[in-house]
PDB file of N, CA and C in Angstrom:
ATOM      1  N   UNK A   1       8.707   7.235  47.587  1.00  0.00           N
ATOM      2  CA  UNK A   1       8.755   5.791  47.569  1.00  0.00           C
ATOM      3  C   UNK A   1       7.901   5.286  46.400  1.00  0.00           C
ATOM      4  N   UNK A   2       8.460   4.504  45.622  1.00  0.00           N
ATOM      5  CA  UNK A   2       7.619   3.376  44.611  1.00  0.00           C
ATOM      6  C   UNK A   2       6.482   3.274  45.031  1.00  0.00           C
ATOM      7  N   UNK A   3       5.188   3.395  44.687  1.00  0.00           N
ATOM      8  CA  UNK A   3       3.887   2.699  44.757  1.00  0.00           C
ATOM      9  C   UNK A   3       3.624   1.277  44.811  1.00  0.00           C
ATOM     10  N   UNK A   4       4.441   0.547  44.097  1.00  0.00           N
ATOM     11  CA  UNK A   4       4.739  -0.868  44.461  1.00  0.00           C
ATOM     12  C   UNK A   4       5.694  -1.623  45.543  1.00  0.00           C
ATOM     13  N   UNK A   5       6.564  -0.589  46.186  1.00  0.00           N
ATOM     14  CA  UNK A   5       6.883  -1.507  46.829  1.00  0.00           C
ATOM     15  C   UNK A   5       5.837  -1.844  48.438  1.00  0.00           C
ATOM     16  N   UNK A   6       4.742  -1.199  48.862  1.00  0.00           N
ATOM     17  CA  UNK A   6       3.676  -1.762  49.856  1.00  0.00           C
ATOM     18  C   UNK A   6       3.142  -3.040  49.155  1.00  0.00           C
ATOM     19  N   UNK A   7       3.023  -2.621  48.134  1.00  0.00           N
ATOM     20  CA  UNK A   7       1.874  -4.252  47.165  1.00  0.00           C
ATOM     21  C   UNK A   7       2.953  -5.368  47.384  1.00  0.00           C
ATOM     22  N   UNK A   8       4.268  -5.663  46.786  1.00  0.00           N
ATOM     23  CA  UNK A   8       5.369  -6.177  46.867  1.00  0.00           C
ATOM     24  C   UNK A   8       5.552  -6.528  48.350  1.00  0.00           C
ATOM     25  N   UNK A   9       5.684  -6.102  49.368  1.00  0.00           N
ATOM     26  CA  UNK A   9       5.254  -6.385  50.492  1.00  0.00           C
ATOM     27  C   UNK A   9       4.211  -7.115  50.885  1.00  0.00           C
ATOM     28  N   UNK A  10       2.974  -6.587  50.218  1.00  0.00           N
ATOM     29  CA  UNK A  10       1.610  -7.900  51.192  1.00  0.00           C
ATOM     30  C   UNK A  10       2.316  -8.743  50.060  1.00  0.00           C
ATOM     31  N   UNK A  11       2.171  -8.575  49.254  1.00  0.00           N
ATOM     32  CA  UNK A  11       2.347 -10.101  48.385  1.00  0.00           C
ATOM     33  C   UNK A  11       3.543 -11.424  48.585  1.00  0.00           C
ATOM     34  N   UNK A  12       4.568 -10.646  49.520  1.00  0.00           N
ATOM     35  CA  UNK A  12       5.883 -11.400  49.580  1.00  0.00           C
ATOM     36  C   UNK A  12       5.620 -12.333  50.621  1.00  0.00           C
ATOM     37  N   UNK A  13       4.066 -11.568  51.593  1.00  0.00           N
ATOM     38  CA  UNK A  13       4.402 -12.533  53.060  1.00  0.00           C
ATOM     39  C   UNK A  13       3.745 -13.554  53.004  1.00  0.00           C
ATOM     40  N   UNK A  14       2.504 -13.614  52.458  1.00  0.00           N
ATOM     41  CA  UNK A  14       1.919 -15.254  51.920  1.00  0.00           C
ATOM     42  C   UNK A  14       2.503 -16.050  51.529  1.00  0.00           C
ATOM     43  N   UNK A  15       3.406 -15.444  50.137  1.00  0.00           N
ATOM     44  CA  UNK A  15       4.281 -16.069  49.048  1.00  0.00           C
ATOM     45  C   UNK A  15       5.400 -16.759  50.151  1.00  0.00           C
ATOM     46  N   UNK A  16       6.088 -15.841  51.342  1.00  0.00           N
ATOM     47  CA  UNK A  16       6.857 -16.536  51.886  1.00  0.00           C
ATOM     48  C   UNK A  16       5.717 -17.333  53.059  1.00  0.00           C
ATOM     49  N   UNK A  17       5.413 -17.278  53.402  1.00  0.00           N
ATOM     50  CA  UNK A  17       4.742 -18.500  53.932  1.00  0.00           C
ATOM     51  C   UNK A  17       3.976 -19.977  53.375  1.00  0.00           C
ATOM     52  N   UNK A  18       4.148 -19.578  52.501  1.00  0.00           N
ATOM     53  CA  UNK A  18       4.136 -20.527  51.275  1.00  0.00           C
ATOM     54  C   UNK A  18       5.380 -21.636  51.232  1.00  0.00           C
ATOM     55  N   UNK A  19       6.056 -20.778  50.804  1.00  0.00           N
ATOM     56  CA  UNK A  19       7.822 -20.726  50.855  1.00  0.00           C
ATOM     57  C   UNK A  19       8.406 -21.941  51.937  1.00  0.00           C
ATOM     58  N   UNK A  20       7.554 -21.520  53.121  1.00  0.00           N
ATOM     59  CA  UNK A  20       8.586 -22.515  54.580  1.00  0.00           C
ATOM     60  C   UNK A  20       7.506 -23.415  54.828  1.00  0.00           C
ATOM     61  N   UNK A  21       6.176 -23.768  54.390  1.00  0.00           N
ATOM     62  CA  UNK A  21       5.616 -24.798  54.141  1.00  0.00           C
ATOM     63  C   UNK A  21       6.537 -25.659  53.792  1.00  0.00           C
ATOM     64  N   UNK A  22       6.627 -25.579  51.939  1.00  0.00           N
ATOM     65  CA  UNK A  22       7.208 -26.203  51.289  1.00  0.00           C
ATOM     66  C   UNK A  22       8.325 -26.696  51.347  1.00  0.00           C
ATOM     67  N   UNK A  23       9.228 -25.657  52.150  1.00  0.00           N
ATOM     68  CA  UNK A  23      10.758 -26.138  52.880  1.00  0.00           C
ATOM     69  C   UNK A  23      10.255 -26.960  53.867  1.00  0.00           C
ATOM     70  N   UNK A  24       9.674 -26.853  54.595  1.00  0.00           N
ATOM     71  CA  UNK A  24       9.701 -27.768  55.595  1.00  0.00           C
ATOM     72  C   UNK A  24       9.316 -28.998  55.652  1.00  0.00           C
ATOM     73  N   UNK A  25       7.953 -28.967  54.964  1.00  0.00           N
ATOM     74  CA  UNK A  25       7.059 -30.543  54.221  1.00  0.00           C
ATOM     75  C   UNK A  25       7.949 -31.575  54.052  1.00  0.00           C
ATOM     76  N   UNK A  26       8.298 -32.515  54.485  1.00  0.00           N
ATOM     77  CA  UNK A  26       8.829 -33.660  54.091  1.00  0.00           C
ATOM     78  C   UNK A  26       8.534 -34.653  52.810  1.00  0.00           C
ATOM     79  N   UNK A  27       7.531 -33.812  52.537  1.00  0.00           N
ATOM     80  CA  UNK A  27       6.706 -34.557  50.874  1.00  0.00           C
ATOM     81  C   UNK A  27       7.136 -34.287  49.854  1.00  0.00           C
ATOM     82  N   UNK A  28       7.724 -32.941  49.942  1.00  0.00           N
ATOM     83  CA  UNK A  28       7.630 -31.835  48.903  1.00  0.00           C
ATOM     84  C   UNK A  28       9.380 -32.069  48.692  1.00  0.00           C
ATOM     85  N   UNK A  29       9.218 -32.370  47.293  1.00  0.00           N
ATOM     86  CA  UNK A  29      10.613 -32.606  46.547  1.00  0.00           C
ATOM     87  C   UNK A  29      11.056 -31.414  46.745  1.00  0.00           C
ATOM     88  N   UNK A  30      12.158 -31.401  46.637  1.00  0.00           N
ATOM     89  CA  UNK A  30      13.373 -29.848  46.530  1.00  0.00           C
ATOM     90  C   UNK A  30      13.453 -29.248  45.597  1.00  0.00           C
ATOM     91  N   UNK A  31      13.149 -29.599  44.513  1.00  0.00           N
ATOM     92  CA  UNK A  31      13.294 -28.948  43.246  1.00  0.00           C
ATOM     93  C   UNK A  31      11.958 -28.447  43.041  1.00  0.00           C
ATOM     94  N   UNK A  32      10.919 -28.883  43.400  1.00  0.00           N
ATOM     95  CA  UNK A  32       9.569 -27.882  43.515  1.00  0.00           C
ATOM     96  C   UNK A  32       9.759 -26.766  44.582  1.00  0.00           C
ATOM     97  N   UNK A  33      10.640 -26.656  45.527  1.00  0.00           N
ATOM     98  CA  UNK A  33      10.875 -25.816  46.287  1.00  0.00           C
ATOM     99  C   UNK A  33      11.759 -24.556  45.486  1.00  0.00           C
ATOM    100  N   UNK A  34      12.995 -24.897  45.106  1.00  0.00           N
ATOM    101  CA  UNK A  34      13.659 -24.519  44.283  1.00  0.00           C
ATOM    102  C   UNK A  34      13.073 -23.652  43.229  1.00  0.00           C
ATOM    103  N   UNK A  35      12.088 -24.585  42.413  1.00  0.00           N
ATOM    104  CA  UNK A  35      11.458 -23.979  41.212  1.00  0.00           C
ATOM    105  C   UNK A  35      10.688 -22.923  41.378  1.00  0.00           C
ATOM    106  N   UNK A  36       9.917 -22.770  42.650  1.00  0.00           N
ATOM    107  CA  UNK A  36       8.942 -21.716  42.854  1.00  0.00           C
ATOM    108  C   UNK A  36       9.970 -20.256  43.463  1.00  0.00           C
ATOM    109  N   UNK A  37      11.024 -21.027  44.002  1.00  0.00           N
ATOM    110  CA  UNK A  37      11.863 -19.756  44.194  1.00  0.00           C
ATOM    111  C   UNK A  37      12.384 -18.678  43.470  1.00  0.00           C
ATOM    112  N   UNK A  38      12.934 -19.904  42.341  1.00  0.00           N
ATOM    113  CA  UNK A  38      13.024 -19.201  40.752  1.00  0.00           C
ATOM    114  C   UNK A  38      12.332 -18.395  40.829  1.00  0.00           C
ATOM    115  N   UNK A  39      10.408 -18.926  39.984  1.00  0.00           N
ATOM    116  CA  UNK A  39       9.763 -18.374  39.756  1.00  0.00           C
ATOM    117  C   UNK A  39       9.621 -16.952  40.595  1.00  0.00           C
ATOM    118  N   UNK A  40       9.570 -17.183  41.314  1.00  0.00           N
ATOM    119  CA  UNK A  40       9.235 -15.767  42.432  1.00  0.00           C
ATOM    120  C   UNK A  40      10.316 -15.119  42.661  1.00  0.00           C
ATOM    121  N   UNK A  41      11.387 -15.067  42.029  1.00  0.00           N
ATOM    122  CA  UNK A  41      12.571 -14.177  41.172  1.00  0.00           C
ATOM    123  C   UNK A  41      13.024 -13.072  40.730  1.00  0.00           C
ATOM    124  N   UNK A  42      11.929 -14.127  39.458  1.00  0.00           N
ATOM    125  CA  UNK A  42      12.500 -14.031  38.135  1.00  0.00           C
ATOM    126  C   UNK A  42      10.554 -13.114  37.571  1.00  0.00           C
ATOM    127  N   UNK A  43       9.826 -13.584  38.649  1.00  0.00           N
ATOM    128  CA  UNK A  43       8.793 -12.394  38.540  1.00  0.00           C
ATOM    129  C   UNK A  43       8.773 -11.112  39.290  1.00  0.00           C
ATOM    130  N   UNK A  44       9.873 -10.814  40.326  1.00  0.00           N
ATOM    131  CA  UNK A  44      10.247 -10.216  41.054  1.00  0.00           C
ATOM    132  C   UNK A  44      10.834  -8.949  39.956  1.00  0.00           C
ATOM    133  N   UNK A  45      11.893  -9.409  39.304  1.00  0.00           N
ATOM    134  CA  UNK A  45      13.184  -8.903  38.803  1.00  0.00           C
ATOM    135  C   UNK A  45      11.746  -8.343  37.472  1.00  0.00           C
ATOM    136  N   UNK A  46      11.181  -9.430  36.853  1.00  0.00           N
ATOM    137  CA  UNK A  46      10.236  -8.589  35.484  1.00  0.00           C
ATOM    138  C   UNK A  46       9.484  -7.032  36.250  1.00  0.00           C
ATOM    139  N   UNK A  47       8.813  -7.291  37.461  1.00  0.00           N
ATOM    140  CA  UNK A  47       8.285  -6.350  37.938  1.00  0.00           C
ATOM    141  C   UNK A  47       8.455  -5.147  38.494  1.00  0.00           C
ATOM    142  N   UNK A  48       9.869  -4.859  39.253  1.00  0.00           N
ATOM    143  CA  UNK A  48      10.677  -4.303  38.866  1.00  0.00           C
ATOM    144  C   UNK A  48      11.510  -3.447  37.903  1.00  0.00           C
ATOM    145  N   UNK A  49      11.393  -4.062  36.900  1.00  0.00           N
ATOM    146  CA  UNK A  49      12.150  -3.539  35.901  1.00  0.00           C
ATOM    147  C   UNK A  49      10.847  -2.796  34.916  1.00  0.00           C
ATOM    148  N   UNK A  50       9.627  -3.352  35.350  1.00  0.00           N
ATOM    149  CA  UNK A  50       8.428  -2.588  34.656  1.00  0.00           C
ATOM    150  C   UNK A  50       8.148  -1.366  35.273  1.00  0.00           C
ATOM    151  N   UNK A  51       8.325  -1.634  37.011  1.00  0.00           N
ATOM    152  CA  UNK A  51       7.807  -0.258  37.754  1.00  0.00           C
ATOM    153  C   UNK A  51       8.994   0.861  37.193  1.00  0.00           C
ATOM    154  N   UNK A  52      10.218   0.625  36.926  1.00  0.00           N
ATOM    155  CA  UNK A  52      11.497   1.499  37.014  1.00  0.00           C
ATOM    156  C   UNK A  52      11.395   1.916  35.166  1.00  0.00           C
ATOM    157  N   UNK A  53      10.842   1.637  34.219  1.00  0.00           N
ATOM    158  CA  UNK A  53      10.721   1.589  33.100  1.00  0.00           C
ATOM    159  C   UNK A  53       9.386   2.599  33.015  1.00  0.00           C
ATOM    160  N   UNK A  54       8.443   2.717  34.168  1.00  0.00           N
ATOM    161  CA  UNK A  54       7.265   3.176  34.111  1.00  0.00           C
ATOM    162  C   UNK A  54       7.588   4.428  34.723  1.00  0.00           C
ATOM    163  N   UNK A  55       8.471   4.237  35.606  1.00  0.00           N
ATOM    164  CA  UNK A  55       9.243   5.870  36.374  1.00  0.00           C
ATOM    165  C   UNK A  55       9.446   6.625  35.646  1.00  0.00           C
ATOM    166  N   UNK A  56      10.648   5.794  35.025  1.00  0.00           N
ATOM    167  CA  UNK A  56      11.022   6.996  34.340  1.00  0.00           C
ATOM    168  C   UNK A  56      10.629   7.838  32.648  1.00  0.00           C
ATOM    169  N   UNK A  57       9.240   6.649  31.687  1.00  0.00           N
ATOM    170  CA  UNK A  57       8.885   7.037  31.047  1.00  0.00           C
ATOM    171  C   UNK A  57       7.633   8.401  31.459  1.00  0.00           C
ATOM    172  N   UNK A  58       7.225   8.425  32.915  1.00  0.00           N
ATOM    173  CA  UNK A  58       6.377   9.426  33.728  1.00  0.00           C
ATOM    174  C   UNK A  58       7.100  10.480  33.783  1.00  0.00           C
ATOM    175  N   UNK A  59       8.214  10.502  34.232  1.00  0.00           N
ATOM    176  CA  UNK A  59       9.696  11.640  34.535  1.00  0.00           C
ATOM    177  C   UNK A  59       9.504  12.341  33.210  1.00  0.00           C
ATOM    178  N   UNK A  60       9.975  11.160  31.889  1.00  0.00           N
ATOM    179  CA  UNK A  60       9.799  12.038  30.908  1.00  0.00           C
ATOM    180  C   UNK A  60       8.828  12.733  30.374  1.00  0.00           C
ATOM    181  N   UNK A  61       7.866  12.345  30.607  1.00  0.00           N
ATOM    182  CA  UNK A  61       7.003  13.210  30.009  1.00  0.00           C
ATOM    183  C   UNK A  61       6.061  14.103  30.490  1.00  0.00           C
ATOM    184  N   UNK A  62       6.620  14.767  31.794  1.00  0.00           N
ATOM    185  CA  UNK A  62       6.547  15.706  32.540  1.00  0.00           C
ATOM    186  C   UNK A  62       6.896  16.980  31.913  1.00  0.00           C
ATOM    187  N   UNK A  63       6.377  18.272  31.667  1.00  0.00           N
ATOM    188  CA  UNK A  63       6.497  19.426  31.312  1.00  0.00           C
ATOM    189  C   UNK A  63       7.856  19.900  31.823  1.00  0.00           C
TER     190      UNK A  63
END
């Protein structure tokens, strides 16, 4: 298993509790809801693609 995906885990459940605040808040415009969803994405998808980039430059350069 990835080393990141436990970290990715604690980090998702704040982030989503965060998340249904903001959905729920009657204050809180939709598009700030929206936007942080993005954000938490589209930092998802960068991080990801760093751990899987980091795999397999380790793979390679294994004896």
């Amino acid at each position: 298993m990835n080393p990141l995906v436990p970290l990715f885990i604690l980090i998702s459940l704040p982030l989503a509790a965060i998340g249904l605040v903001l959905a729920t808040d009657q204050g809180i415009e939709p598009a700030l809801f929206y936007a942080s969803v993005k954000t938490f994405v589209i930092l998802a998808v960068v991080a990801v693609g760093m751990s899987f980039a980091a795999l397999k430059l380790a793979e390679r350069s294994k004896p």
